[in-house]
C-alpha atoms as a PDB file:
ATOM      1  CA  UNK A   1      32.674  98.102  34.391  1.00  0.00           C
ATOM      2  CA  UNK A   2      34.910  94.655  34.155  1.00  0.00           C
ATOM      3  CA  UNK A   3      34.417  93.870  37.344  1.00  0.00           C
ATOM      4  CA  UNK A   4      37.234  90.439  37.137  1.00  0.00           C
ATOM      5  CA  UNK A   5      39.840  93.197  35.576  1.00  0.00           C
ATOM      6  CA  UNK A   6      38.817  95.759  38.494  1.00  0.00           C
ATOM      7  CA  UNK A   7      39.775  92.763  40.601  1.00  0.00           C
ATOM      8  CA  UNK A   8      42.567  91.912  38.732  1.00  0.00           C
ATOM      9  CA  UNK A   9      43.961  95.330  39.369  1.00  0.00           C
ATOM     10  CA  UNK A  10      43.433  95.967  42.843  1.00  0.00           C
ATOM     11  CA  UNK A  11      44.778  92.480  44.021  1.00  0.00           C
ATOM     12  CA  UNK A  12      48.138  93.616  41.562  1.00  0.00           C
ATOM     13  CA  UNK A  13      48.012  96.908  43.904  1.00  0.00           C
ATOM     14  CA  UNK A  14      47.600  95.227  47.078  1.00  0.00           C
ATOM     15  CA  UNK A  15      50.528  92.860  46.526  1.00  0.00           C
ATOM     16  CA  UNK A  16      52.590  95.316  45.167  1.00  0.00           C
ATOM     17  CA  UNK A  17      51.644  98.459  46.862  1.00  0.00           C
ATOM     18  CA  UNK A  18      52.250 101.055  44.421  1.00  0.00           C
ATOM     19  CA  UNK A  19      49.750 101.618  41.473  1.00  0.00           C
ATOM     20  CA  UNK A  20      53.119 102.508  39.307  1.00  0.00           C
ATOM     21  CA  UNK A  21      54.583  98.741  39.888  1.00  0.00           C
ATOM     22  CA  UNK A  22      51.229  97.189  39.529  1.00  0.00           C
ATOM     23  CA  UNK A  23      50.789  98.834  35.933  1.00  0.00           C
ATOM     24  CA  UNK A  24      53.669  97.922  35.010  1.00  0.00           C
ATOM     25  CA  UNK A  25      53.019  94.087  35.952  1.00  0.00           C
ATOM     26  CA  UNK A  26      50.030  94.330  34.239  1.00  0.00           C
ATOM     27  CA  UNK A  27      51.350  95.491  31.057  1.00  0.00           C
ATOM     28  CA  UNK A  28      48.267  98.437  31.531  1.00  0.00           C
ATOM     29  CA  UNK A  29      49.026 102.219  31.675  1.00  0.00           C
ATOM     30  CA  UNK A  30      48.523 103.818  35.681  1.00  0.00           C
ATOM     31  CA  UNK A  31      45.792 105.928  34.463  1.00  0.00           C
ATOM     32  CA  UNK A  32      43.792 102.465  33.426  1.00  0.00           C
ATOM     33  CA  UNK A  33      44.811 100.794  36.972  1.00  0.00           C
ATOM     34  CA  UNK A  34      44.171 103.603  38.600  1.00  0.00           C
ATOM     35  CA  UNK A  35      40.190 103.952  36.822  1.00  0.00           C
ATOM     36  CA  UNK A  36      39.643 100.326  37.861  1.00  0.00           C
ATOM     37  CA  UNK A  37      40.049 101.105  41.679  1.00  0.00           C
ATOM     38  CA  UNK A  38      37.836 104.581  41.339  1.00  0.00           C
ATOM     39  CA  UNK A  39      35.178 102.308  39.669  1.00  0.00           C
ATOM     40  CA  UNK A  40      35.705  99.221  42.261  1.00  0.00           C
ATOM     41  CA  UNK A  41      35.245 101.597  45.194  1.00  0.00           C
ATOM     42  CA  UNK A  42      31.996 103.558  43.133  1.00  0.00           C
ATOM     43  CA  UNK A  43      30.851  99.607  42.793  1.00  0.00           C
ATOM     44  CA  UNK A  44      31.174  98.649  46.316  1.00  0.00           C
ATOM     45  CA  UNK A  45      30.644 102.056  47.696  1.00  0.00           C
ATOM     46  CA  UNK A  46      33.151 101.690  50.306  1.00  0.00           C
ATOM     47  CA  UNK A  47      37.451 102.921  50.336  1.00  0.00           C
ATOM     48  CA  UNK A  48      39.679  99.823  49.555  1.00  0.00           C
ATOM     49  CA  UNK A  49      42.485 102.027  49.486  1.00  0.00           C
ATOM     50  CA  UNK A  50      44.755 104.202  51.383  1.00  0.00           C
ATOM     51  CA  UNK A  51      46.772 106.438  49.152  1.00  0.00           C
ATOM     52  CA  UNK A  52      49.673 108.611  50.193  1.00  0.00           C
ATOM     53  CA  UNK A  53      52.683 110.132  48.298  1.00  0.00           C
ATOM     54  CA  UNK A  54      55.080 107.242  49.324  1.00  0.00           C
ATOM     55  CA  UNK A  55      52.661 103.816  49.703  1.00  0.00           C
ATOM     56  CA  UNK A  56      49.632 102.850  48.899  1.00  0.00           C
ATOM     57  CA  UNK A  57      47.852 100.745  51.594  1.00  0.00           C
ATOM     58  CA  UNK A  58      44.651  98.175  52.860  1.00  0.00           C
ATOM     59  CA  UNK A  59      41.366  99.815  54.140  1.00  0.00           C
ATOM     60  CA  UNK A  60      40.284  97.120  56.870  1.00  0.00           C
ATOM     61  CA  UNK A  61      37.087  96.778  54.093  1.00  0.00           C
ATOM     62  CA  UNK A  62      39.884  96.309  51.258  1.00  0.00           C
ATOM     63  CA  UNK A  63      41.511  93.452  53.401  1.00  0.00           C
ATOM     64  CA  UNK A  64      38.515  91.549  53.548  1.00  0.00           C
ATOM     65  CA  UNK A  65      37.862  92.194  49.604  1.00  0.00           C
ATOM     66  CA  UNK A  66      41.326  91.142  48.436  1.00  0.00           C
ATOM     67  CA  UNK A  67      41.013  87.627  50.270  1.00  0.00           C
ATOM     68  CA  UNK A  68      37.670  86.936  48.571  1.00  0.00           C
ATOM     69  CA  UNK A  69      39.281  88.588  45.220  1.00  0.00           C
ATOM     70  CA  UNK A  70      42.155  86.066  45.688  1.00  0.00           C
ATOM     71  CA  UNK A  71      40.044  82.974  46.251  1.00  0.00           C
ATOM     72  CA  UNK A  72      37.750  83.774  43.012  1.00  0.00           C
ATOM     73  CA  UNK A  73      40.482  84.736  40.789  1.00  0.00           C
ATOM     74  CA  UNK A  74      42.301  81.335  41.505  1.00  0.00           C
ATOM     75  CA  UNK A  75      39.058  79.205  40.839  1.00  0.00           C
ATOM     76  CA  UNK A  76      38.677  81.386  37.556  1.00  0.00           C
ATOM     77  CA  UNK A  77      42.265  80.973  36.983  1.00  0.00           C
ATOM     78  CA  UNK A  78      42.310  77.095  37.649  1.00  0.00           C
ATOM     79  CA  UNK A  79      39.186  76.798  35.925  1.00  0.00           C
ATOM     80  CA  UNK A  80      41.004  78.395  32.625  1.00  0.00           C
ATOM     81  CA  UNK A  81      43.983  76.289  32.569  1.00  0.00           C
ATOM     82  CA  UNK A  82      41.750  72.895  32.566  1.00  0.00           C
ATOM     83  CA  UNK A  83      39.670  73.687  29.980  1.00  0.00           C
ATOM     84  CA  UNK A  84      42.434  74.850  27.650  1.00  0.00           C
ATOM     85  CA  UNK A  85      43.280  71.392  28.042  1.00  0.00           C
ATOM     86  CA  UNK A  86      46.652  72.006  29.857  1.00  0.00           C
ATOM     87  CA  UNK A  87      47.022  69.097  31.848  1.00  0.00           C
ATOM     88  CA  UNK A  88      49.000  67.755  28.669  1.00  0.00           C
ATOM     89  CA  UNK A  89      51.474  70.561  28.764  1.00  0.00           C
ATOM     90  CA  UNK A  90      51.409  72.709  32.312  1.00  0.00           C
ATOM     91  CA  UNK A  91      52.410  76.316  31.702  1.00  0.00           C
ATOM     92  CA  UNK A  92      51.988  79.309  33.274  1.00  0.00           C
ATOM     93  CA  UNK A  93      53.516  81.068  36.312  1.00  0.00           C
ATOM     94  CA  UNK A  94      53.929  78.325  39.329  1.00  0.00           C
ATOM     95  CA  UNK A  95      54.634  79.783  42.706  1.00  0.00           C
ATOM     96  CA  UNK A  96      56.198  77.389  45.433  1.00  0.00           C
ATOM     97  CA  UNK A  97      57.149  77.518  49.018  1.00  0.00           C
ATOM     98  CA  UNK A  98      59.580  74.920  50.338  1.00  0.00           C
ATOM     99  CA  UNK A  99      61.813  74.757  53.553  1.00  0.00           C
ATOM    100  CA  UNK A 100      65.391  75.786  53.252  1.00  0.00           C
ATOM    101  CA  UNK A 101      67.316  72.224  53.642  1.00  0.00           C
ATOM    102  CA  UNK A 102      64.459  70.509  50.998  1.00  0.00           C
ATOM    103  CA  UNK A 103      65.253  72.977  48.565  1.00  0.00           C
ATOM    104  CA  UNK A 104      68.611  73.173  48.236  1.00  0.00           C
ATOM    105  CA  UNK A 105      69.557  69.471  49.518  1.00  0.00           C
ATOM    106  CA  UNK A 106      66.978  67.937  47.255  1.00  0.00           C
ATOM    107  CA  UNK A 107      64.958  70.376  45.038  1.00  0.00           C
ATOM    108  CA  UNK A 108      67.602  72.338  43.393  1.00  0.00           C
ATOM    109  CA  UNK A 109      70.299  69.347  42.360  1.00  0.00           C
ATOM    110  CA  UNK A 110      66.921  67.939  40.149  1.00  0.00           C
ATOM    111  CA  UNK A 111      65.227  70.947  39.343  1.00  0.00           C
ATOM    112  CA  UNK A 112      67.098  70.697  36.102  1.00  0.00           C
ATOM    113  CA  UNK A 113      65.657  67.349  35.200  1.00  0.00           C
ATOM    114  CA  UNK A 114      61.645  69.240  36.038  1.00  0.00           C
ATOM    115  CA  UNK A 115      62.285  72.358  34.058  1.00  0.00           C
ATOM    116  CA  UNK A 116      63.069  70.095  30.914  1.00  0.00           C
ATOM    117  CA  UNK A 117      60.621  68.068  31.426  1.00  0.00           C
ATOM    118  CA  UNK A 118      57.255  71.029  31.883  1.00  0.00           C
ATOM    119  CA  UNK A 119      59.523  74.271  29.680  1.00  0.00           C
ATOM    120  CA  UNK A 120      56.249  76.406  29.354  1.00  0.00           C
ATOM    121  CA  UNK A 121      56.364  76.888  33.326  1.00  0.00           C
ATOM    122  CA  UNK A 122      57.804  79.775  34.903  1.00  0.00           C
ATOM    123  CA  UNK A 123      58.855  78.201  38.073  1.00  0.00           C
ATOM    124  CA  UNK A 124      58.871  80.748  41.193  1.00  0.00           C
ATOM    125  CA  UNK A 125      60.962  79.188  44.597  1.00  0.00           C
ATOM    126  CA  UNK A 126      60.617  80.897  47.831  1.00  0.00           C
ATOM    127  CA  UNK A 127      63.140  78.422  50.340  1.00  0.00           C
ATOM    128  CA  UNK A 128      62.092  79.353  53.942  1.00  0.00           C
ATOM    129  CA  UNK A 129      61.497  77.703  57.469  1.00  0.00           C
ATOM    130  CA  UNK A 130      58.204  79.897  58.457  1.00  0.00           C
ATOM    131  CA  UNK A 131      54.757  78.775  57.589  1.00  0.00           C
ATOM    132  CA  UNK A 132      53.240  80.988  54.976  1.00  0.00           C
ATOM    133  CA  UNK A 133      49.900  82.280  54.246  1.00  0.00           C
ATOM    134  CA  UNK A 134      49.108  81.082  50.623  1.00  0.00           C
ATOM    135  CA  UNK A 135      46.056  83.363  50.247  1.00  0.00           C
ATOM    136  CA  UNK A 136      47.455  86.240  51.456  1.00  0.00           C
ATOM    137  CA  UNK A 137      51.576  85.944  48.930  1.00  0.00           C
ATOM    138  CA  UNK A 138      49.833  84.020  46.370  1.00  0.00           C
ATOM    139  CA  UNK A 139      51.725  80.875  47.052  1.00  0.00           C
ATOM    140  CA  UNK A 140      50.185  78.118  44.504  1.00  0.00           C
ATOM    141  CA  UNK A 141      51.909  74.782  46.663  1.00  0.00           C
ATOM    142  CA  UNK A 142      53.765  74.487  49.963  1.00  0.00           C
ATOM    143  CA  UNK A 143      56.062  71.567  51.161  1.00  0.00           C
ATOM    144  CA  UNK A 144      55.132  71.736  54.723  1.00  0.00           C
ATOM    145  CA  UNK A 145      56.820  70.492  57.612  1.00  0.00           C
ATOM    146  CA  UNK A 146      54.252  69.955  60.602  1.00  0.00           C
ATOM    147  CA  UNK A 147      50.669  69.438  60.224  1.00  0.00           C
ATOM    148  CA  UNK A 148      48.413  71.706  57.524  1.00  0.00           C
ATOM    149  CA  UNK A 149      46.071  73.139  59.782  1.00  0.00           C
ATOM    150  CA  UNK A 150      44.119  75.847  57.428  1.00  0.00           C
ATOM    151  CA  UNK A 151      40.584  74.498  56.077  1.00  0.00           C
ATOM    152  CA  UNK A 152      41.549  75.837  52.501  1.00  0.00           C
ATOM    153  CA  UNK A 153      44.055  73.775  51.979  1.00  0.00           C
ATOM    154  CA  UNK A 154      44.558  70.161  50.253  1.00  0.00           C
ATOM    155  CA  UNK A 155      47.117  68.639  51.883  1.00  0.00           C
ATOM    156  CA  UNK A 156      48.786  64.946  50.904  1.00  0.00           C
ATOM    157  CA  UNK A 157      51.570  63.429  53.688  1.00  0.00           C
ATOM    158  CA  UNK A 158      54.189  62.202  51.930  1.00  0.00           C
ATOM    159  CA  UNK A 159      56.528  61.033  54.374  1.00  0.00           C
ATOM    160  CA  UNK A 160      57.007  60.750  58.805  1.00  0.00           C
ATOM    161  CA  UNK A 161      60.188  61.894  60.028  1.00  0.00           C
ATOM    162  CA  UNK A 162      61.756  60.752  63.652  1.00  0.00           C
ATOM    163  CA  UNK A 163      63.749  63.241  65.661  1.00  0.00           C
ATOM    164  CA  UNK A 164      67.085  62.399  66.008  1.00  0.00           C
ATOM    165  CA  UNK A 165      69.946  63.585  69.129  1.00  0.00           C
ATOM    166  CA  UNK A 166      72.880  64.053  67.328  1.00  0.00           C
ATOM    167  CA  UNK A 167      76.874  65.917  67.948  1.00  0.00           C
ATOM    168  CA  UNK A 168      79.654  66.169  66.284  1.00  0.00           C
ATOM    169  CA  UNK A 169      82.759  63.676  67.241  1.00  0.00           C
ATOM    170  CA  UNK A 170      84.726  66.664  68.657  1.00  0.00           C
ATOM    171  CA  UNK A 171      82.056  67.304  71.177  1.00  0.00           C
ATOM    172  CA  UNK A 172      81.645  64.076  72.099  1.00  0.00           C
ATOM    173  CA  UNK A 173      85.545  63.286  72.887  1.00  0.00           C
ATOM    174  CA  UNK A 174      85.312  66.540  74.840  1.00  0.00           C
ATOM    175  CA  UNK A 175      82.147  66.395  76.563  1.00  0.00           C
ATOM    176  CA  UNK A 176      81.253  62.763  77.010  1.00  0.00           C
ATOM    177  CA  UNK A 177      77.592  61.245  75.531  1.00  0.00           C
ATOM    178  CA  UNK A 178      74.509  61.256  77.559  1.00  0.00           C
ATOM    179  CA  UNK A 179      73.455  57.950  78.223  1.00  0.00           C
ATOM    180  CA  UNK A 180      69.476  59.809  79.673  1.00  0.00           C
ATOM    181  CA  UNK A 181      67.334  62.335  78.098  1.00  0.00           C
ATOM    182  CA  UNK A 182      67.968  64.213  80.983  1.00  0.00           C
ATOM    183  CA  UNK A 183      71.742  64.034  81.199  1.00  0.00           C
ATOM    184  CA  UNK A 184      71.573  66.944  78.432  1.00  0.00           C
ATOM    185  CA  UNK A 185      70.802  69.273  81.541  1.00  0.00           C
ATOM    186  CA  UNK A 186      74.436  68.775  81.902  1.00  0.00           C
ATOM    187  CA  UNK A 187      75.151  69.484  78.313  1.00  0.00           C
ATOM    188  CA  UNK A 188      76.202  72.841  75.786  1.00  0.00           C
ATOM    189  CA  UNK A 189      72.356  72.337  73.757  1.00  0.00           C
ATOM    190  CA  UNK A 190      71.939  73.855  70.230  1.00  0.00           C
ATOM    191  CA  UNK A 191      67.529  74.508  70.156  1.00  0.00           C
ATOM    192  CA  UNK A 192      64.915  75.376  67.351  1.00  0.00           C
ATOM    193  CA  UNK A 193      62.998  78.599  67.260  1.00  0.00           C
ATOM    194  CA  UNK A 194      59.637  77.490  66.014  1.00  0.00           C
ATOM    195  CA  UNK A 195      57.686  79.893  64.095  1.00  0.00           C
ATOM    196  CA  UNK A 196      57.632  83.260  65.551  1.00  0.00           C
ATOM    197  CA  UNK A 197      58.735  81.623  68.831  1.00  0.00           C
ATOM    198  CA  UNK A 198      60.261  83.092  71.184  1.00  0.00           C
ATOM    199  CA  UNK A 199      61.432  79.946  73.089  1.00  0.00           C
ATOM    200  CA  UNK A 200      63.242  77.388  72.084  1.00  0.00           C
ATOM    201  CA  UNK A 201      61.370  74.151  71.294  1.00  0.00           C
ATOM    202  CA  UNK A 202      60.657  71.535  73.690  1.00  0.00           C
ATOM    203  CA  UNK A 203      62.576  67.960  72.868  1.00  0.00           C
ATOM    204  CA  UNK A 204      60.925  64.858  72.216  1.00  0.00           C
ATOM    205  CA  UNK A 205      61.645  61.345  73.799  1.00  0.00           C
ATOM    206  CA  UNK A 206      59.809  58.030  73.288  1.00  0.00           C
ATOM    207  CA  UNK A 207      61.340  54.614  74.683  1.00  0.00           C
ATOM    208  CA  UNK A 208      58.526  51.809  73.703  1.00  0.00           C
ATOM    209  CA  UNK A 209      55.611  53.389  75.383  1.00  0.00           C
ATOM    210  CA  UNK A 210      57.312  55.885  77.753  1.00  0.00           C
ATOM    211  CA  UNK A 211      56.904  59.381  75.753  1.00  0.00           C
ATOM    212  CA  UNK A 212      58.696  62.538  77.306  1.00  0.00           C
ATOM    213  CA  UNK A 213      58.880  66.191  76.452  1.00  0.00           C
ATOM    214  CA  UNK A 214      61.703  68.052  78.237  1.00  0.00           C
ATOM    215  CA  UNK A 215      62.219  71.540  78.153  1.00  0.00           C
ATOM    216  CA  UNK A 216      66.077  72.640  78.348  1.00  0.00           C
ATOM    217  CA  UNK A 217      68.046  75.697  78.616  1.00  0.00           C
ATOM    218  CA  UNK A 218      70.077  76.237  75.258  1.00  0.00           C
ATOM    219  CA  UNK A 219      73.401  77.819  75.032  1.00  0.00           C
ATOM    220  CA  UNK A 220      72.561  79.200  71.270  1.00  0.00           C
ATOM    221  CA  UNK A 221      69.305  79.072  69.367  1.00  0.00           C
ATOM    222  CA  UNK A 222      68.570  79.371  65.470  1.00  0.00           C
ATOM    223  CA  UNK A 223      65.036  79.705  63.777  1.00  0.00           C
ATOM    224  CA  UNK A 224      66.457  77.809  60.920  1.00  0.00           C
ATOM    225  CA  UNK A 225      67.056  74.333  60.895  1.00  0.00           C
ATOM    226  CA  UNK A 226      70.227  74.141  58.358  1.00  0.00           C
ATOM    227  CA  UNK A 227      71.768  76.458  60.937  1.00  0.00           C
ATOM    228  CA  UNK A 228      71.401  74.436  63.737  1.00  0.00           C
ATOM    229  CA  UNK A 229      72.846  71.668  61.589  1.00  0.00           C
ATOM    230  CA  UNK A 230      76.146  73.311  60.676  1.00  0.00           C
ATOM    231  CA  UNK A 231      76.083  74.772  64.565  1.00  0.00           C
ATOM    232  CA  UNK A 232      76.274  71.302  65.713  1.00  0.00           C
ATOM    233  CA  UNK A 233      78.463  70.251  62.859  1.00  0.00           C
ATOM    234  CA  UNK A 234      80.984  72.600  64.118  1.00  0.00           C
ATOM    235  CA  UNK A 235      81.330  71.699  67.796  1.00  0.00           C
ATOM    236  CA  UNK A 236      78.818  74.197  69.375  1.00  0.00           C
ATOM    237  CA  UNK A 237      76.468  71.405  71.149  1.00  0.00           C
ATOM    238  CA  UNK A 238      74.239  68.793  71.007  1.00  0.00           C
ATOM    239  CA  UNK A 239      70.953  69.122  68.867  1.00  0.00           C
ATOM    240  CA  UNK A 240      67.458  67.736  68.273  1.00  0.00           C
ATOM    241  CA  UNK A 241      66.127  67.597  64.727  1.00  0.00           C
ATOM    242  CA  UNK A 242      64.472  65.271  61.711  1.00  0.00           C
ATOM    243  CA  UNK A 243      66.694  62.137  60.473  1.00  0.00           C
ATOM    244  CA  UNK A 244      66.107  63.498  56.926  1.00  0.00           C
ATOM    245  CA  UNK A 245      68.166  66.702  57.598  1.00  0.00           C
ATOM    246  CA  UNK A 246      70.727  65.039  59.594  1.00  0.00           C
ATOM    247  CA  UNK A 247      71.138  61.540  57.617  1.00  0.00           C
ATOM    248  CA  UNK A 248      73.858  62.425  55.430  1.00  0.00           C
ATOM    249  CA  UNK A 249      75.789  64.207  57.884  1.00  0.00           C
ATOM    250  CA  UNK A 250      75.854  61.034  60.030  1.00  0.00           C
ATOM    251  CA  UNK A 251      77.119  58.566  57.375  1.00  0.00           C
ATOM    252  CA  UNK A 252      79.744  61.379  56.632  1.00  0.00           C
ATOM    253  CA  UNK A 253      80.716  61.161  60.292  1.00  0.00           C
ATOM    254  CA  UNK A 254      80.549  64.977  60.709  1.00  0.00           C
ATOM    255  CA  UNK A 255      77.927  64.048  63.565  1.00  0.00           C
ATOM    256  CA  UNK A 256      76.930  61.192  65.689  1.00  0.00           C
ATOM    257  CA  UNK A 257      73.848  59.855  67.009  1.00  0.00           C
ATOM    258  CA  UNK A 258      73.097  59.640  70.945  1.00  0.00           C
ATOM    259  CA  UNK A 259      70.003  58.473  72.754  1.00  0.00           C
ATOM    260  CA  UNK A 260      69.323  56.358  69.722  1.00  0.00           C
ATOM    261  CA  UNK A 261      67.018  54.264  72.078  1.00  0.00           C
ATOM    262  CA  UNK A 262      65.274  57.370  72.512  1.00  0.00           C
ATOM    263  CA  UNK A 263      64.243  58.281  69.741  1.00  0.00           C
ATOM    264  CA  UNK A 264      60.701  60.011  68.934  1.00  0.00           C
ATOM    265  CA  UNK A 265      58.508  60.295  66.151  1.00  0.00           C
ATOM    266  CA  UNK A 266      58.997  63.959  63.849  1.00  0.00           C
ATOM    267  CA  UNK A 267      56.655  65.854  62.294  1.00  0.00           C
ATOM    268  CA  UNK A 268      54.720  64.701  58.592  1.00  0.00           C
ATOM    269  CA  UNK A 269      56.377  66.469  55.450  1.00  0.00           C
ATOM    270  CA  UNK A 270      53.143  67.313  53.428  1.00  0.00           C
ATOM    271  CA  UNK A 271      52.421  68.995  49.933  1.00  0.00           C
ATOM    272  CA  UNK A 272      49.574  71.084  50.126  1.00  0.00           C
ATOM    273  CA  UNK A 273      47.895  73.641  47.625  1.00  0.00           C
ATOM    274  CA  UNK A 274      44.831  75.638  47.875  1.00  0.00           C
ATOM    275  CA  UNK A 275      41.108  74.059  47.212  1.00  0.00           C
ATOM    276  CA  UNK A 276      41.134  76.459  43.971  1.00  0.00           C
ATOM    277  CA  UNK A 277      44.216  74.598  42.676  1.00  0.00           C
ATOM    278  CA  UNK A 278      43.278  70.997  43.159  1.00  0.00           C
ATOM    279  CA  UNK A 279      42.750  70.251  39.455  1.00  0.00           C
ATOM    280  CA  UNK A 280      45.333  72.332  38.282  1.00  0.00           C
ATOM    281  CA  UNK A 281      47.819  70.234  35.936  1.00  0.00           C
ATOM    282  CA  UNK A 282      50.855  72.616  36.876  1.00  0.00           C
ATOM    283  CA  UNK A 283      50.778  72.263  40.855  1.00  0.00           C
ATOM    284  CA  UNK A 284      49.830  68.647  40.179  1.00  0.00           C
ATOM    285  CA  UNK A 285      52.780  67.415  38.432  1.00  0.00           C
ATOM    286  CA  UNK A 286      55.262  69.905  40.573  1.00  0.00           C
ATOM    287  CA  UNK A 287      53.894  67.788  44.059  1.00  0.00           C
ATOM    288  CA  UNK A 288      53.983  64.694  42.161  1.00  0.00           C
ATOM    289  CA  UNK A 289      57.793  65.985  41.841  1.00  0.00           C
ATOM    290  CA  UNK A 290      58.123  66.990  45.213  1.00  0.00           C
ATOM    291  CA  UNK A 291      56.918  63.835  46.878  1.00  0.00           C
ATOM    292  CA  UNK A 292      58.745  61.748  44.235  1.00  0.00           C
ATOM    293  CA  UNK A 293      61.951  63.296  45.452  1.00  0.00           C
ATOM    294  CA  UNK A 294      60.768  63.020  49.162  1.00  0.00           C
ATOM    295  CA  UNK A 295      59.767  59.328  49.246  1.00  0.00           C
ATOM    296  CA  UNK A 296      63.039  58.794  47.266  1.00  0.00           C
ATOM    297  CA  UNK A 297      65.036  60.483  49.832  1.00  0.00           C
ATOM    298  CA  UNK A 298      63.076  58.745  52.839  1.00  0.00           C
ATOM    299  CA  UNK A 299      64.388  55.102  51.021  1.00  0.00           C
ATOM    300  CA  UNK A 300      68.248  56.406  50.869  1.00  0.00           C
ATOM    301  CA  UNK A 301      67.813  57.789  54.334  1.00  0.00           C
ATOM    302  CA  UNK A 302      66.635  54.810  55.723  1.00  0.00           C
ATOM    303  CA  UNK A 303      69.487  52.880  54.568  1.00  0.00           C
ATOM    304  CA  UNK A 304      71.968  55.151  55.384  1.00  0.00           C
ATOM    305  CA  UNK A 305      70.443  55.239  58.965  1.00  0.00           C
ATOM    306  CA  UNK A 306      69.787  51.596  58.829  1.00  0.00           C
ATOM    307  CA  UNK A 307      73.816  50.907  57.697  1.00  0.00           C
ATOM    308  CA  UNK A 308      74.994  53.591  60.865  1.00  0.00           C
ATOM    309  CA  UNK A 309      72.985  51.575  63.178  1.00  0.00           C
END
């Protein structure tokens, strides 16, 4: 038995969930995927496996198998690609996670200038606002908002963030500014679903050393963040998010700042990759691009900002 292609096989039918789809990724016939399961589960002498007419599904012992499968196929994997001496030329399939406003504000207007630069990469985006498991969707490198929390991951900080108050004009003119955090009581208030939250988030104040969190009943709440941008863009309410995500829109004078004073340290933006992939020439030069473009952006927003001020 190969045990690495038995592996190889079932972590294809795992992801995919059909022994049909996972042949056909595999460029292998079904009777040759489906042989490599049979002689997995003879191995292990235990059901990874549950097979029905429609879906193919995870035994809880095949759950625990395909993490471990997953971690040793990406040290193999990485492992590979450094000894065939690819850190002069990255190729291979790259899978990336990145938050909705990062990708298409800043990743997509210079993606053209990456692909040029690495062409034997095939360069998978996935632009979200959730945190994702890279284990368990094969993500190779995240751009993560917020702390990274998981042991198995590398993580770099490439930039802070402050939280900004922000309306647009028409609101203002309408509504009048609040001149205390907790005049917004008084106010329509646009909040942030955090991940899988049910509640809105909790807004952040710091004056010198006076630090307060204030929790506020919102008239509308988004779980994305570009949302709750073009919400407050159009008139809907005053919002709390990062200056990088609001920066332009305040030199454009769609919105305006209030409780500047107030203002309170954001989360970290991060890159972050699993232990496996540390070495690996393609995620290293695709988070030397991402920070690159977010330490780039963090100058032109602070000048913007700076200018507004």
């Amino acid at each position: 038995m190969d045990q690495l292609a038995c592996m190889r096989s079932f972590v294809r039918v795992a992801d995919l969930h059909s022994f049909t789809k996972a042949a056909d990724a595999l460029g292998l016939s079904r009777a040759v995927i489906s042989t490599h399961i049979a002689d997995l589960e003879k191995h292990l002498r235990c059901q990874l496996l549950h097979r029905t007419t429609r879906r193919v599904g995870l035994t809880s012992d095949g759950t625990e198998y395909l993490a471990r499968c997953q971690r040793i196929l990406a040290e193999l994997d990485g492992a590979d690609e450094t000894l065939r001496g690819t850190r002069l030329s990255p190729q291979g399939r790259l899978r990336v996670d990145v938050p909705v406003v990062f990708g298409r504000a800043l990743l997509i207007p210079a993606l053209r200038n990456f692909t040029t630069r690495y062409p034997q990469l095939q360069l998978e985006v996935q632009l979200n606002d959730r945190v994702v498991d890279l284990i368990a969707e094969e993500v190779d490198l995240v751009v993560r908002v917020g702390p990274v929390r998981e042991p198995q991951l590398i993580a770099r900080r490439i930039v802070n963030t402050r939280l900004l108050t922000c309306a647009s004009p028409e609101y203002l003119r309408e509504h009048g500014a609040p001149a205390e955090p907790d005049d917004l009581g008084r106010h329509q208030l646009i909040g942030h679903l955090g991940d899988g939250s049910r509640r809105p988030r909790k807004w952040q104040f710091q004056r010198a050393n006076v630090k307060r969190q204030l929790a506020f009943p919102c008239h509308v709440a988004f779980n994305s963040v570009e949302a709750q941008i073009q919400a407050a863009i159009r008139g809907v309410g005053i919002t709390q998010t990062m200056d990088l995500v609001v920066a332009e829109a305040l030199a454009g004078g769609k919105l305006e700042a209030v409780l500047r004073d107030w203002s309170a340290p954001g989360a970290p933006i991060s890159v972050a990759c699993r232990s496996a992939l540390r070495d690996s020439p393609k995620v290293r030069v695709f988070a030397d691009f991402a920070a690159e473009l977010l330490l780039q952006y963090r100058q032109r927003v602070d000048a913007m900002l700076d200018t507004d001020a």
